[in-house]
N, C-alpha and C. Protein backbone atom coordinates (compact mmCIF):
# COMPACT_ATOMS: atom_id res chain seq x y z
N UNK A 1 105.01 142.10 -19.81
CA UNK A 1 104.97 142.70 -18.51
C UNK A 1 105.33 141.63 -17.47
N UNK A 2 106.07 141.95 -16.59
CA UNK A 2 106.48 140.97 -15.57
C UNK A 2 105.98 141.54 -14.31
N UNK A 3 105.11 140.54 -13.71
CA UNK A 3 104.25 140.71 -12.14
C UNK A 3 105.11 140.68 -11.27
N UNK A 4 104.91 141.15 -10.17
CA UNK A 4 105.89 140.80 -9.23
C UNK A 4 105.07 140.23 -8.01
N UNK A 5 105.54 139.01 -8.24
CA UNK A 5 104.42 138.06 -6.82
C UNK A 5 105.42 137.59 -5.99
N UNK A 6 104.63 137.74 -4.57
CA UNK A 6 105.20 136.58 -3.10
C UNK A 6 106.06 135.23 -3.95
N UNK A 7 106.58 134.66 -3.57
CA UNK A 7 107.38 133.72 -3.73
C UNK A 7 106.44 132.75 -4.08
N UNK A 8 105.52 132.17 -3.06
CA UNK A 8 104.78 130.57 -3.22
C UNK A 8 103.57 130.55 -4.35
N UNK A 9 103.41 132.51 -4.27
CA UNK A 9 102.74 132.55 -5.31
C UNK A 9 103.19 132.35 -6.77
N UNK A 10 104.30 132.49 -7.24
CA UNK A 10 105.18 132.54 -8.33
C UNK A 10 105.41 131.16 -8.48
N UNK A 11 105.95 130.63 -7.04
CA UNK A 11 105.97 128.98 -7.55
C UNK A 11 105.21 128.22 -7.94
N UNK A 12 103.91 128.74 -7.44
CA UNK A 12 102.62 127.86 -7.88
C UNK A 12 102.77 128.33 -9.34
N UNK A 13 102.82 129.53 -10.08
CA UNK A 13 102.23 130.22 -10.95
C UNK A 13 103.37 129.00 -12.31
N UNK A 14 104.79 129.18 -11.59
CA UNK A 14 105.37 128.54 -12.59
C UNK A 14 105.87 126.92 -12.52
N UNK A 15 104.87 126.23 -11.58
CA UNK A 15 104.57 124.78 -11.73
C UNK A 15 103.75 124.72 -12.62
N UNK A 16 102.44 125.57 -12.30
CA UNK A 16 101.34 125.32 -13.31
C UNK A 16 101.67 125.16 -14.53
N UNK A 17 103.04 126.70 -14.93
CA UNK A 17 103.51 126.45 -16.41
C UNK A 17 103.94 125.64 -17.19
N UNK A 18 104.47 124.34 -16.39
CA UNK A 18 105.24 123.21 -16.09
C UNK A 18 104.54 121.70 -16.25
N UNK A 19 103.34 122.15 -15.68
CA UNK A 19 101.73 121.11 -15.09
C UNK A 19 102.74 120.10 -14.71
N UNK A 20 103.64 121.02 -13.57
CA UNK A 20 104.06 120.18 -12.24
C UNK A 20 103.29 119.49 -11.03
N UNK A 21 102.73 118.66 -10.89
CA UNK A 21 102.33 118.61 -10.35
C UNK A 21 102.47 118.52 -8.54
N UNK A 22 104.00 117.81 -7.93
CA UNK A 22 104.05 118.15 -7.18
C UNK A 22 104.74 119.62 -6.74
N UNK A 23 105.30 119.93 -7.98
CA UNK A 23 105.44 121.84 -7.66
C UNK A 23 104.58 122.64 -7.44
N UNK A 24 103.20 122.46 -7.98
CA UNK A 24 101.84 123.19 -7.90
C UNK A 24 101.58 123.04 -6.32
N UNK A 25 101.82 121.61 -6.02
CA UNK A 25 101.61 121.98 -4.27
C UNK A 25 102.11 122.12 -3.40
N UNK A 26 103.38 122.54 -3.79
CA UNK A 26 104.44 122.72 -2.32
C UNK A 26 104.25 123.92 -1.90
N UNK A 27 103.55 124.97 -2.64
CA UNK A 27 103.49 125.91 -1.94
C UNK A 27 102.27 126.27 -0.79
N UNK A 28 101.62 125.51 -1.00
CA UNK A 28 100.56 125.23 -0.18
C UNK A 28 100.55 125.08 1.08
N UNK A 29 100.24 125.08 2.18
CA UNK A 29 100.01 124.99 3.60
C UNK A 29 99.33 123.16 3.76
N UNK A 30 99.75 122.58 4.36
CA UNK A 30 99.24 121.04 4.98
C UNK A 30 97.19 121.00 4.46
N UNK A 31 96.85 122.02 5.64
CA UNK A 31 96.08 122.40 5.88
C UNK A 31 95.03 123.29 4.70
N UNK A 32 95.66 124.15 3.57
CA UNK A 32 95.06 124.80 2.77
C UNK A 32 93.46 124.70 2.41
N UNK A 33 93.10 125.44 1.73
CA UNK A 33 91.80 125.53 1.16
C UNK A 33 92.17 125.78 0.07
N UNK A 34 91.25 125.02 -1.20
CA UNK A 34 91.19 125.31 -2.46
C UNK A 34 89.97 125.56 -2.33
N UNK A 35 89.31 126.99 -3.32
CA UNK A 35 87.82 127.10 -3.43
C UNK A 35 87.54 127.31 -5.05
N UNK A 36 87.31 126.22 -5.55
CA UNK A 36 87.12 126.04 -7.13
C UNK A 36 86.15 126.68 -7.55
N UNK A 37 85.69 127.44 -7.98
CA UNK A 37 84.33 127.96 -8.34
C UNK A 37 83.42 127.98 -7.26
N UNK A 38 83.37 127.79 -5.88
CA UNK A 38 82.65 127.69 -5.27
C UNK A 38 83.02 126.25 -4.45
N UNK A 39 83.08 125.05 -5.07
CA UNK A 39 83.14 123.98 -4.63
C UNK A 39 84.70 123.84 -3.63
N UNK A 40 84.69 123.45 -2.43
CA UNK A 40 85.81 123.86 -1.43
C UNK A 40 86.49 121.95 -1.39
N UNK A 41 88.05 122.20 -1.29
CA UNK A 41 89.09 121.21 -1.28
C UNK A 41 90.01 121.32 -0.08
N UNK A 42 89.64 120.72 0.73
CA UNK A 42 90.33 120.71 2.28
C UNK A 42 91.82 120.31 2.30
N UNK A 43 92.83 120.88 2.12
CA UNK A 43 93.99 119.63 2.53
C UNK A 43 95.03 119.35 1.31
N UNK A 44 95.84 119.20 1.10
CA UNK A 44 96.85 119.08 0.02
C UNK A 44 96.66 117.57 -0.76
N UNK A 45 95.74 116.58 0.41
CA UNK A 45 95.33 115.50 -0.99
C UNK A 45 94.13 115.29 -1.14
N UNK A 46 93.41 116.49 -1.05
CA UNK A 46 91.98 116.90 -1.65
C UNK A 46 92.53 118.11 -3.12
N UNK A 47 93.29 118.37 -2.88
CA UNK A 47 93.96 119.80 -3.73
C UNK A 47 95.00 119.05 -4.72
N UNK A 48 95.35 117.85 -4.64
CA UNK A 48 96.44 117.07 -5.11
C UNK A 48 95.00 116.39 -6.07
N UNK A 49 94.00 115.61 -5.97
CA UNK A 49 93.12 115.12 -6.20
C UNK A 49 92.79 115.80 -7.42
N UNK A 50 91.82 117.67 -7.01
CA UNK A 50 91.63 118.21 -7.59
C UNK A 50 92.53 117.97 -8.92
N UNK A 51 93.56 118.67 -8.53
CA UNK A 51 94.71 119.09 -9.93
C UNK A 51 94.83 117.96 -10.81
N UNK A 52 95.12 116.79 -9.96
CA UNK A 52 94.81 115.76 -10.70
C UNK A 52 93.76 114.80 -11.96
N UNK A 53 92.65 115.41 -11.53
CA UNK A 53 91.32 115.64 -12.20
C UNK A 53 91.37 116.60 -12.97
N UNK A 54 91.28 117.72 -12.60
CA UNK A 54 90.99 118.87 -13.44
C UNK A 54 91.74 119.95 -14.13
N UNK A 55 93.22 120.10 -13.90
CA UNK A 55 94.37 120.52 -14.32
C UNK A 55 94.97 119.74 -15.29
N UNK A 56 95.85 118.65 -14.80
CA UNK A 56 96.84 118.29 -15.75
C UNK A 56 96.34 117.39 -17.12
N UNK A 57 94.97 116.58 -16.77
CA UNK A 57 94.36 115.98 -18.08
C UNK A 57 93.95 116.80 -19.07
N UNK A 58 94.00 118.54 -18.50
CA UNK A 58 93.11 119.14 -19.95
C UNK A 58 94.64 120.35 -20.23
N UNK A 59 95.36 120.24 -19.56
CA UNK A 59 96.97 121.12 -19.81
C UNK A 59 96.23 122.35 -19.74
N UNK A 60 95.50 122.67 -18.04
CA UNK A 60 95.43 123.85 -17.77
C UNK A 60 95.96 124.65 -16.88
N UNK A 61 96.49 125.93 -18.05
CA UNK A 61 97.59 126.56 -17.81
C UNK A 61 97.33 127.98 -17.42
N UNK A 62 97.01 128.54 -16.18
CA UNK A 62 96.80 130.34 -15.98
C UNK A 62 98.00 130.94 -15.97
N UNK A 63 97.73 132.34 -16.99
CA UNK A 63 98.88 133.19 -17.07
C UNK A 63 98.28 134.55 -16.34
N UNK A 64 98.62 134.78 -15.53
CA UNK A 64 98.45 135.73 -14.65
C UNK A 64 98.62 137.32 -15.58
N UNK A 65 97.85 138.14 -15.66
CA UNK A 65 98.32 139.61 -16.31
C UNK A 65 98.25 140.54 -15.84
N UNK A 66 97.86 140.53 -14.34
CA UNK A 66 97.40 141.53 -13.35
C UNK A 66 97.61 141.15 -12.35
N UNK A 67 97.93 142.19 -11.27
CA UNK A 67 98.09 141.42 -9.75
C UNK A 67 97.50 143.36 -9.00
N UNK A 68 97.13 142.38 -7.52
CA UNK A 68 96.42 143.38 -7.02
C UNK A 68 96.26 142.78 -5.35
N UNK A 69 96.60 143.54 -4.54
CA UNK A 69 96.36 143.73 -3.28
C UNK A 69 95.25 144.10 -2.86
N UNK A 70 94.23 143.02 -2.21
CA UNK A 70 92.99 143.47 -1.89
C UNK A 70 92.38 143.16 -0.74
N UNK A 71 92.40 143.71 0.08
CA UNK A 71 91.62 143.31 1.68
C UNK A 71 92.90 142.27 2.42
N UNK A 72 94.04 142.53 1.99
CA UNK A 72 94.74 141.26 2.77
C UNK A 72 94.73 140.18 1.71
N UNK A 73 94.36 140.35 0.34
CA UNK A 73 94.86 139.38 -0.29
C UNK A 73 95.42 139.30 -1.62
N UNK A 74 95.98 138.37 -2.28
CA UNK A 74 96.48 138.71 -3.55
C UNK A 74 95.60 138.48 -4.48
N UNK A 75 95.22 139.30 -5.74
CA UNK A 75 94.26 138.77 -6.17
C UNK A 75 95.31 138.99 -7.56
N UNK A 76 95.22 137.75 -8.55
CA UNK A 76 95.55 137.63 -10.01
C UNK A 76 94.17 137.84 -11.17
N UNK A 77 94.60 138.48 -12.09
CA UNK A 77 93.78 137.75 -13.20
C UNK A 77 94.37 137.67 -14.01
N UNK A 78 93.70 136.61 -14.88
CA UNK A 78 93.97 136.71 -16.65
C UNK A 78 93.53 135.19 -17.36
N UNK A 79 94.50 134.69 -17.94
CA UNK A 79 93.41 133.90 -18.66
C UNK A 79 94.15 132.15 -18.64
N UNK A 80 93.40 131.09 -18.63
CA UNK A 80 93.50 130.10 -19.05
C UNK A 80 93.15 129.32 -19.54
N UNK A 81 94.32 128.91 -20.18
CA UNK A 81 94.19 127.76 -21.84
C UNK A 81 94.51 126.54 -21.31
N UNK A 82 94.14 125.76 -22.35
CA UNK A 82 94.31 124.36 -22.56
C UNK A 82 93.26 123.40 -23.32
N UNK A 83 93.31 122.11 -22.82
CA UNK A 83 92.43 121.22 -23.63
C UNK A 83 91.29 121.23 -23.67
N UNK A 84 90.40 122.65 -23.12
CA UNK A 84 89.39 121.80 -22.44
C UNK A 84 88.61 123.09 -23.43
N UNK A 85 87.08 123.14 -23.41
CA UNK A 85 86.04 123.39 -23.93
C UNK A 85 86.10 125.33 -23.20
N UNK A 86 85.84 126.01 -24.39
CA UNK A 86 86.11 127.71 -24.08
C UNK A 86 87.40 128.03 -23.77
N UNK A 87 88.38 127.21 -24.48
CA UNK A 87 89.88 127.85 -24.03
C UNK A 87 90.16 129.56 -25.00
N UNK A 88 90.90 129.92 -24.76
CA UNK A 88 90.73 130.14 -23.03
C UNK A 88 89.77 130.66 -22.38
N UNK A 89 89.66 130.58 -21.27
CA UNK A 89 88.57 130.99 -19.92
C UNK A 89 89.65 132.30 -19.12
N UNK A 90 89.02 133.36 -18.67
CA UNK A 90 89.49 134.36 -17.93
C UNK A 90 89.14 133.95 -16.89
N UNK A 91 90.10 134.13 -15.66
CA UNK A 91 89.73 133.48 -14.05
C UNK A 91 90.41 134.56 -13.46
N UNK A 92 89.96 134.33 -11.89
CA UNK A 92 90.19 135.22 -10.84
C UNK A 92 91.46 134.51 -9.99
N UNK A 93 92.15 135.10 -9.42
CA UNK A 93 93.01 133.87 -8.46
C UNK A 93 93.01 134.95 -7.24
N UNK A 94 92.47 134.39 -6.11
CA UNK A 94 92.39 135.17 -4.83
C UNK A 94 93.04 134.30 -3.99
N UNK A 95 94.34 134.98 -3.75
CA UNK A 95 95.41 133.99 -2.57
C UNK A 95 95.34 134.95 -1.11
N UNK A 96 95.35 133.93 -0.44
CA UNK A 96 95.89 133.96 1.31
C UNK A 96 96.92 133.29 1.63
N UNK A 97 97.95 134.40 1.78
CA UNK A 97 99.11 133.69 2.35
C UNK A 97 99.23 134.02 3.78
N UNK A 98 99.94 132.56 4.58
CA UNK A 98 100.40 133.14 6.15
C UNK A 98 102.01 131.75 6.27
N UNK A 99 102.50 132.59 6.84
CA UNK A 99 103.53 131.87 6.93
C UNK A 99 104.42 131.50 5.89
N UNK A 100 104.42 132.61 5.15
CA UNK A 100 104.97 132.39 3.47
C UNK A 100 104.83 131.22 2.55
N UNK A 101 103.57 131.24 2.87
CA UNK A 101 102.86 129.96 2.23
C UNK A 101 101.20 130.02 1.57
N UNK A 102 100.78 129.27 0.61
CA UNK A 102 99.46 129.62 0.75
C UNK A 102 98.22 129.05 1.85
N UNK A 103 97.76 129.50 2.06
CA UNK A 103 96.62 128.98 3.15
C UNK A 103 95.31 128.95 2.30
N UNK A 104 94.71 129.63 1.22
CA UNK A 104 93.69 129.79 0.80
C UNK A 104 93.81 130.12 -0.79
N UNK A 105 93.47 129.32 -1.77
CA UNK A 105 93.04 129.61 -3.20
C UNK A 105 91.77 129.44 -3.70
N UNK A 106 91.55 130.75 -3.83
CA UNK A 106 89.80 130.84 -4.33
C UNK A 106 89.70 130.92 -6.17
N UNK A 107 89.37 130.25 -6.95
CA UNK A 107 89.42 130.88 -8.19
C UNK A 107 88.12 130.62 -8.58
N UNK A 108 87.93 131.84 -9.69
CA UNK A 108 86.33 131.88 -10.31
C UNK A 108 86.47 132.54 -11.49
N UNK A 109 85.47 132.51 -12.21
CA UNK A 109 85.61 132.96 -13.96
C UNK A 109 84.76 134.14 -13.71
């Protein structure tokens, strides 16, 4: 099945596939919010940090299998694999875009 996402969303989606790392953040806003489970990442080198830590050392990879318009936002699910302990994990991806960009990534299991 092929999703059909916003642009910055797709780019993020297929850096991740990549564990690009500066592709994962160009789509991002200066300014963005990452909200990791709860725990919040101000800024593209708080979010650069993150990925850095917790993405590319364990080759974690979300494949999106659902997409959904909700209150003004995009919401993904499905699942991600990699190195790390319960692969895969099912996650949420709740985007805010403004300015054809992201402004806000919330993800949670």
């Amino acid at each position: 099945m092929s999703l059909h996402l916003a642009k910055p969303i797709a780019d993020f989606i297929e850096a991740n596939a990549r564990l690009d790392l500066d592709g994962m953040l160009t789509p991002f806003l200066p300014d963005a919010v990452f909200i990791d489970n709860g725990k919040h990442f101000e800024g593209q080198a708080a979010i650069r940090h993150l990925f850095e830590q917790e993405v590319i050392p364990v080759r974690a990879i979300f494949t999106p299998e659902t997409v959904r318009d909700e209150d003004g936002h995009v919401v993904l699910e499905g699942p991600a694999h990699g190195d790390f302990t319960g692969s895969p994990i099912r996650f949420t991806y709740r985007f805010t875009l403004v300015n054809d960009a992201i402004k806000t990534l919330e993800t949670t299991v």
